[in-house]
Each structure stands twice: as C-alpha cells, then as structure tokens.
Protein backbone atom coordinates (compact mmCIF):
# COMPACT_ATOMS: atom_id res chain seq x y z
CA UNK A 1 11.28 3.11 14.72
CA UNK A 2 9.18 1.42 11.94
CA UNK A 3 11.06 1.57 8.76
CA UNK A 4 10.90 -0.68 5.66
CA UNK A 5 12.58 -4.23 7.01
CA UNK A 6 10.84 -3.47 10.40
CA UNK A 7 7.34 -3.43 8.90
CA UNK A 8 7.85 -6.58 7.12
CA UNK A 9 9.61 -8.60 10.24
CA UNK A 10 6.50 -7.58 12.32
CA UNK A 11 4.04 -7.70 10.14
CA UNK A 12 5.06 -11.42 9.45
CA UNK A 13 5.30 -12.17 13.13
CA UNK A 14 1.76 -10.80 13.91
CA UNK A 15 0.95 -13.53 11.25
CA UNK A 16 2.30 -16.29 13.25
CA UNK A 17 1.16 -15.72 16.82
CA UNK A 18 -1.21 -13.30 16.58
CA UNK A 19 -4.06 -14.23 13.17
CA UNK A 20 -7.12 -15.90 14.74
CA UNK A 21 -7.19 -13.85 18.20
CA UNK A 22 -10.16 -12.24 19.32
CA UNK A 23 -10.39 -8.70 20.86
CA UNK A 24 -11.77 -8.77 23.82
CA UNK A 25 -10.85 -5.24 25.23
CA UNK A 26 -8.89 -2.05 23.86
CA UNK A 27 -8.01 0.77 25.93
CA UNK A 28 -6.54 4.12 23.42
CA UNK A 29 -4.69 6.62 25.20
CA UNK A 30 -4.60 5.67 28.40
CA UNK A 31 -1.20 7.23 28.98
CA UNK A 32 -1.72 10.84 26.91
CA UNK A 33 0.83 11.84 24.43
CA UNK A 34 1.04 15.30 22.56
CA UNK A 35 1.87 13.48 19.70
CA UNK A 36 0.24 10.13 19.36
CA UNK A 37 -2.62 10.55 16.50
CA UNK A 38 -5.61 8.80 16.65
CA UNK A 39 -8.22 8.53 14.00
CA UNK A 40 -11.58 10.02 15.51
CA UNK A 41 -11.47 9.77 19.13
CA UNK A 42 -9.41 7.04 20.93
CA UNK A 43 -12.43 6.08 23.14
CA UNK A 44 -14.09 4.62 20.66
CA UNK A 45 -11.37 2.10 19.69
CA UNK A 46 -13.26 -0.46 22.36
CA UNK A 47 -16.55 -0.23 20.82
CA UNK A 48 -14.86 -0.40 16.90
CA UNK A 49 -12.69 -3.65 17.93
CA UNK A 50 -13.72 -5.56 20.78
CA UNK A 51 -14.79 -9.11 19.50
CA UNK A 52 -13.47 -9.01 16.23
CA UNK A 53 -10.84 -11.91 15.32
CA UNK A 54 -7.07 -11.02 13.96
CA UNK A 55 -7.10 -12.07 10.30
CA UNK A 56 -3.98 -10.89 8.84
CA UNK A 57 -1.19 -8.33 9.20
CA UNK A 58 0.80 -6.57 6.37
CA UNK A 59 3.75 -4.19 5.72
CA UNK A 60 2.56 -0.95 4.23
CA UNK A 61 6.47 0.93 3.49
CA UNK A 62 7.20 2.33 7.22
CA UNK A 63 3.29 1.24 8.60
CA UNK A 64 1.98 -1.71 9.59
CA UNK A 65 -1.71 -2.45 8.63
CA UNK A 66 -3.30 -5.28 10.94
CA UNK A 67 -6.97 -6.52 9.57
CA UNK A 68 -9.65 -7.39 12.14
CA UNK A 69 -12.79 -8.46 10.37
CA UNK A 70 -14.41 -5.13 8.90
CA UNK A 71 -11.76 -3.02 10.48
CA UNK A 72 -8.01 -1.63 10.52
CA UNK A 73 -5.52 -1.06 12.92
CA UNK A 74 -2.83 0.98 11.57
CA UNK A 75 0.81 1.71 12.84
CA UNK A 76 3.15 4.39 11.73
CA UNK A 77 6.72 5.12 12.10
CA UNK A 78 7.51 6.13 15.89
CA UNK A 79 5.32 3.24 17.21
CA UNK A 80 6.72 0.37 19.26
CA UNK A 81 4.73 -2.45 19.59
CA UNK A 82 4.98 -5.57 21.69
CA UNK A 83 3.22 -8.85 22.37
CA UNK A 84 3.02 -10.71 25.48
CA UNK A 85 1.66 -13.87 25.73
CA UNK A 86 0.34 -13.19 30.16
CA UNK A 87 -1.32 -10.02 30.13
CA UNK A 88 -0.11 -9.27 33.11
CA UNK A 89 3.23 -8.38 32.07
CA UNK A 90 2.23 -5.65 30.34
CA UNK A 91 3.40 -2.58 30.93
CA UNK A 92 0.68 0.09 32.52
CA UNK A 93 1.79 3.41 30.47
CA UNK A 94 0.95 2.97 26.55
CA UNK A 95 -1.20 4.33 23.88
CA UNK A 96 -2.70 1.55 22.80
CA UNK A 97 -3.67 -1.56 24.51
CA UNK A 98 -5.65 -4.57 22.84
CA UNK A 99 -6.16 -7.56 25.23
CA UNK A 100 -7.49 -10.90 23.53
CA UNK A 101 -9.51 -13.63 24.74
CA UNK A 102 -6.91 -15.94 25.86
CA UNK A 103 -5.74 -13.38 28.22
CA UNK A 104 -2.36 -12.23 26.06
CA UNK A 105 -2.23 -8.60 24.80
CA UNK A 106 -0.45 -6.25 22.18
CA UNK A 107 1.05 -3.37 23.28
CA UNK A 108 1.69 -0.02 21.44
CA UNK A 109 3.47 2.94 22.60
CA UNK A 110 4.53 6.20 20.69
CA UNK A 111 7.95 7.52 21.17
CA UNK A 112 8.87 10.81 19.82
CA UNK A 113 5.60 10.63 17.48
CA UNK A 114 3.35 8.18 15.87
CA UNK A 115 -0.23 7.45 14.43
CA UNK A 116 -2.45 4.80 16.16
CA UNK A 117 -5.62 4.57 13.57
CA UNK A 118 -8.52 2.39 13.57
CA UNK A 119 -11.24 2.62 11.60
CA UNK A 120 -13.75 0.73 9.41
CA UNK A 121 -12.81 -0.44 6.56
CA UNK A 122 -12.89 2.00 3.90
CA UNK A 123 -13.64 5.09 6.46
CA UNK A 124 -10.21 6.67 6.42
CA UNK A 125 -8.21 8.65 4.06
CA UNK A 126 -4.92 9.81 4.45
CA UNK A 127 -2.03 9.95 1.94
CA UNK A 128 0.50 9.01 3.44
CA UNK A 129 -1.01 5.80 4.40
CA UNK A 130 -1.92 5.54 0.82
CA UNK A 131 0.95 6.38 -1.06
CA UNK A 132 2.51 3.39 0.92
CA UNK A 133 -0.20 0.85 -0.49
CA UNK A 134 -0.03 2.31 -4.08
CA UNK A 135 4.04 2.81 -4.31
CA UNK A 136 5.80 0.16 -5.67
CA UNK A 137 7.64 -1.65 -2.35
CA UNK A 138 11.25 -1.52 -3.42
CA UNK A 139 11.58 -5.24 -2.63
CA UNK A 140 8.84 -5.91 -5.51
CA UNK A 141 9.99 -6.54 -8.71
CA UNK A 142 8.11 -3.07 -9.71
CA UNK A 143 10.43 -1.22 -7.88
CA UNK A 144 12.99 -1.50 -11.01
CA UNK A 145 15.57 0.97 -12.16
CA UNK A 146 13.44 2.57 -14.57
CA UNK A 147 10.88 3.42 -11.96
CA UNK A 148 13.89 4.27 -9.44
CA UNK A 149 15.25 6.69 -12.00
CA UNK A 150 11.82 8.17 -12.68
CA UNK A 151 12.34 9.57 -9.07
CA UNK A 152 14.84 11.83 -9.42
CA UNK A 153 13.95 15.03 -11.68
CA UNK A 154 14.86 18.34 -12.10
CA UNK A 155 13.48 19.28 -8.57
CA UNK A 156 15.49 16.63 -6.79
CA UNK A 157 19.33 17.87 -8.50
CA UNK A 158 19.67 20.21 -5.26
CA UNK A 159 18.60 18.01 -2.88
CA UNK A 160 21.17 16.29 -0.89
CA UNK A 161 21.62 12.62 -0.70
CA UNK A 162 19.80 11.76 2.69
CA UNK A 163 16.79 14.48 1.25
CA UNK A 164 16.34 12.41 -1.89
CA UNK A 165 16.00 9.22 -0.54
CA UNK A 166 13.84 10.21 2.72
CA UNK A 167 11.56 13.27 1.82
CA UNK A 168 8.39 13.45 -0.08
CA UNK A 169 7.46 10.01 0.21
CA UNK A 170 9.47 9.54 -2.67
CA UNK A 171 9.92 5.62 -1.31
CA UNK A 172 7.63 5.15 1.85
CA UNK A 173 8.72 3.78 4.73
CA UNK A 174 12.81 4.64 3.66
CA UNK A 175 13.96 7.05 6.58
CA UNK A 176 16.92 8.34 8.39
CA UNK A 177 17.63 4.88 10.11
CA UNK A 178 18.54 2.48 6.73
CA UNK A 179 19.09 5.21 4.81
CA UNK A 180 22.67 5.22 6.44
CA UNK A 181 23.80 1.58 5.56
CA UNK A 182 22.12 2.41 2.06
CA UNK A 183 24.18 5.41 1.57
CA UNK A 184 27.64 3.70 2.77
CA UNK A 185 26.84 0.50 0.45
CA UNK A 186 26.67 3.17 -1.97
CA UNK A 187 29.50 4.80 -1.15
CA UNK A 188 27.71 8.55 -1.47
CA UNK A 189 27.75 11.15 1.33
CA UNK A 190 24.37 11.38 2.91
CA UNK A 191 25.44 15.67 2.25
CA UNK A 192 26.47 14.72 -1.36
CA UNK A 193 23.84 17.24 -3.62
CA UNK A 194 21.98 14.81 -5.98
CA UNK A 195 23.55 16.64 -9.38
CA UNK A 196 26.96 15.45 -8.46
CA UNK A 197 25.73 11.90 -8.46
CA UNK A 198 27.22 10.30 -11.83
CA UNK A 199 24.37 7.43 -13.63
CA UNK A 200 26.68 4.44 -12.31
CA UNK A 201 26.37 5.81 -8.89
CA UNK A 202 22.43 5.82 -9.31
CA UNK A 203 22.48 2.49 -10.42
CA UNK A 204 24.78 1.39 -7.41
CA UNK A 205 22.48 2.88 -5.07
CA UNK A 206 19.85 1.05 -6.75
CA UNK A 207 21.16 -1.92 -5.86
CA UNK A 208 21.93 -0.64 -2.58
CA UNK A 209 18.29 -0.17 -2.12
CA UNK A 210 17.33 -3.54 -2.82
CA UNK A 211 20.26 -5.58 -1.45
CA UNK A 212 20.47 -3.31 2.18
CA UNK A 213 16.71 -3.60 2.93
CA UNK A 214 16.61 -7.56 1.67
CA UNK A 215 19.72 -8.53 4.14
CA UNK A 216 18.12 -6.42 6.75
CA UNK A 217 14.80 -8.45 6.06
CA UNK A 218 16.26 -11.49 6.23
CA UNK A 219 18.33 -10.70 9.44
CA UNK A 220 14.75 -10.58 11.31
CA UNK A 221 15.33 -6.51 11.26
CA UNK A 222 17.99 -3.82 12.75
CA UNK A 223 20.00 -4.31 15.86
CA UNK A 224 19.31 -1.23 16.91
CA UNK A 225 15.38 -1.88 16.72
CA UNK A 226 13.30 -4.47 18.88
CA UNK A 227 10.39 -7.27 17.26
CA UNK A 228 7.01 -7.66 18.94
CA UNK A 229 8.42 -10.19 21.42
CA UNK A 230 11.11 -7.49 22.54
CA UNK A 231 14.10 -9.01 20.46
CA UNK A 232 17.12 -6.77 18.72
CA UNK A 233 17.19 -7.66 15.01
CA UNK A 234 20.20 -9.85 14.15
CA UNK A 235 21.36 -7.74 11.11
CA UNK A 236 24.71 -5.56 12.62
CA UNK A 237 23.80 -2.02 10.95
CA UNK A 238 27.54 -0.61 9.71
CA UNK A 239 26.53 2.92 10.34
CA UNK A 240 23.98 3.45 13.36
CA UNK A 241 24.71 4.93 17.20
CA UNK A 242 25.93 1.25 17.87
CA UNK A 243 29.13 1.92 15.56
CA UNK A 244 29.65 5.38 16.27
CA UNK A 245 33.79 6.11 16.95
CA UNK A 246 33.72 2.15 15.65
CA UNK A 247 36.46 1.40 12.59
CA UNK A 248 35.06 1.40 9.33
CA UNK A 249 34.56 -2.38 7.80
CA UNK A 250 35.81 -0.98 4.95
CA UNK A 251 38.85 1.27 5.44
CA UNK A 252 39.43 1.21 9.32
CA UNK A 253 39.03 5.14 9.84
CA UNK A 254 36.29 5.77 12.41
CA UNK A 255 32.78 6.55 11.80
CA UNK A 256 31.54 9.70 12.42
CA UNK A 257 28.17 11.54 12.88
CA UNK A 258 26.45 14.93 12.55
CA UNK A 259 23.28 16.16 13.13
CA UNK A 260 21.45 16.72 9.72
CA UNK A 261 18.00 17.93 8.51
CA UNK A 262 16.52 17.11 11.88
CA UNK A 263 18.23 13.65 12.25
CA UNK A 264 21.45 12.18 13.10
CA UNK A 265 23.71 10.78 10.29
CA UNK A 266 26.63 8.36 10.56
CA UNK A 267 28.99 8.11 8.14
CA UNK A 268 32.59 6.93 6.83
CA UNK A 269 34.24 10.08 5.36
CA UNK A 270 37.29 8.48 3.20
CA UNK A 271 34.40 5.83 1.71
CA UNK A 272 31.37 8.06 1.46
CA UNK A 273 32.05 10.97 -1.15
C-alpha cells in the first residue's frame, strides 16, 4: 500500500530508470475492478499518453504523481506498481499498463482500492490529491511542531490515537500501515483518546513522526511492502503482520493485534498506554 516512505522510495526510483522513456502504448482497465478509479474513461488513457516522454516522478503524501510532457499520471494508496525491463514478463491481469519504446513496461494493479488518473495538465481537481501537494510533507522542515500542534483542536480531544493521525487528511499519505511503528515509538495506544495525551507526549510523537518515516525512507521502504522492481523494503517494521505473536524489542511481551476502525492494529500493551 502507498503510504508516506513508499511514495518517496518509488517516486525516486521512477527517476532513475524510468525519466526519458517514451510511451508507446497504454492499455486502462484491461482487467475490470469495482474499485479502481479512473479519471474520465480509461480508454482514452492511449490517446492522452502514447508518445509522450517520462520527465519526472514525485511523492505527493500517500500518491505518486509521474509527469509526461503536458500530462499526469497519478497513483493513490491501494496501487501496486511494477517495472520490468522485457515486456514480456509482465503480468496479463492489471489496471494499468504503459509499454515504452524500448520494449520495457510499468505495471499498475489495484488491490482492495485505488485511483489510476491521467489527465492534462491542469484538467483535474480533486482534494485529496490536492491537499497532498499543498500540506506541509512532514519530512519538510514546514512540518514543525507548531504546525503539528495546530492539528489537534477541540474536535480531535475524542478521537482516538490511530483516528487523529490517519483521518481527515489531517497528514496525507499517514495511514494504518506506519502509523503503528509511529504509535509504539511513541509509546501511545493506537485506542488511547487524544485528551489523555499529556504536551510531552505530543511532542514525542512529533518526533516520532519525523524520525519513523525518515528511517523508513532511508531503509528503501517497509518490509512488508514491495518497490517497482518487486523488492521488500529493508526497514524491519516493529509492529506489522510480520511481528505479530513476535517479542516486543522493547519489553519481550508479545505483540498483539485487533481489528480497529476498519483496519488491523498491532501493538505492545505493557509499552503502548
């Protein structure tokens, strides 16, 4: 799933192998999916791309914008996207498929749900997409305490922990999957209700924020997530499905899990109050 570090790692790899490439086919929805969102209708994504050249790729919070000339190509959370160098090891069933002219393609497929848009420059509106441009990225220096504690109001003191830091766009592209290594940096219960949270334990998972996403960056992304070439990240999540009935680093007990506002959460519960 395309979270925060996610974004980043592939946005930065579509840099490196992918900038310069020119579309020579594109085939939308060629395997239908309820929930796979297209912008306008997917059989126009040949006639909008082909022969436009790659020019750049960035991280937008959980999306990942991909320039081609005069158009976009954005990808949202619940889209997994690959890159293979022979074509013809592609796999047949996606949503997207974008073949270039030196016979290598990018693949995109939508798991539980996901939003494959293209469009011209300027064409497309949607908020969610732009909250995550005009946000502050919590790895930018923007993203300070003062704007962190601007967050939480009066609304948020009955939300729970998890609800805070993953609803409302309140920080795009944060969801249920680092929230949970976040939260046990932290030490705070994903359950924990917001006006039980003390200022110092703000200002811990402040730095939580920041120092969780920038070691998961750095670790080339999750282990429990894949890159564009089909590679598990090399940072070891503490608190994912991989360390489920695992000992806690911390204290030895074992982690647990419970299903939570739609989602799964892991967590430790002698270090996590």
């Amino acid at each position: 799933m395309l979270e925060i570090p996610e974004s980043i790692v592939l946005s930065k790899e579509i840099n490196e192998s992918l900038v310069g490439k020119v579309i020579r086919y594109v085939k939308a929805n060629q395997s239908p999916h309820s929930f796979a969102w297209y912008h306008g209708n997917p059989e126009n994504y040949d006639e909008l791309l082909s022969g436009k050249t790659i020019e750049t790729a960035r991280p937008c919070g959980g999306m990942l914008e991909i320039k081609a000339e005069d158009c976009k190509i954005v990808f949202t959370d619940g889209t997994s996207i690959r890159y293979y160098a022979d074509r013809n090891k592609a796999p047949k069933k996606h949503q997207l498929y974008i073949e270039f002219e030196d016979d290598s393609a990018l693949v995109v497929t939508v798991m539980m749900y996901g939003g494959i848009w293209a469009f011209t420059e300027g064409e497309f509106k949607n908020n969610y997409y732009q909250g995550a441009i005009d946000k502050p990225h919590p790895l930018s220096e923007e993203f300070d305490y003062t704007y962190f504690r601007s967050l939480y109001t009066d609304k948020c003191e009955n939300l729970s922990a998890k609800a805070f830091l993953a609803t409302e766009q309140r920080i795009p592209g944060l969801g249920n999957g680092v929230l949970q290594d976040i939260l046990f940096t932290s030490g705070i219960h994903p359950k924990r209700k917001m006006k039980n949270v003390e200022e110092e334990e703000l200002l811990n998972l402040f730095s939580a924020i920041k120092s969780v996403l920038r070691d998961m960056v750095e670790g080339g992304g999750r282990d429990t997530e894949k890159d564009i070439f089909g590679e598990e990240g090399k940072y070891l999540t503490y608190l994912s499905r991989k360390t489920y009935l695992t000992p806690c680093t911390k204290c030895g007990q074992e982690i647990r899990k419970a299903n939570y506002m739609g989602g799964t959460i892991y967590f430790c519960e002698h270090c996590q109050k």
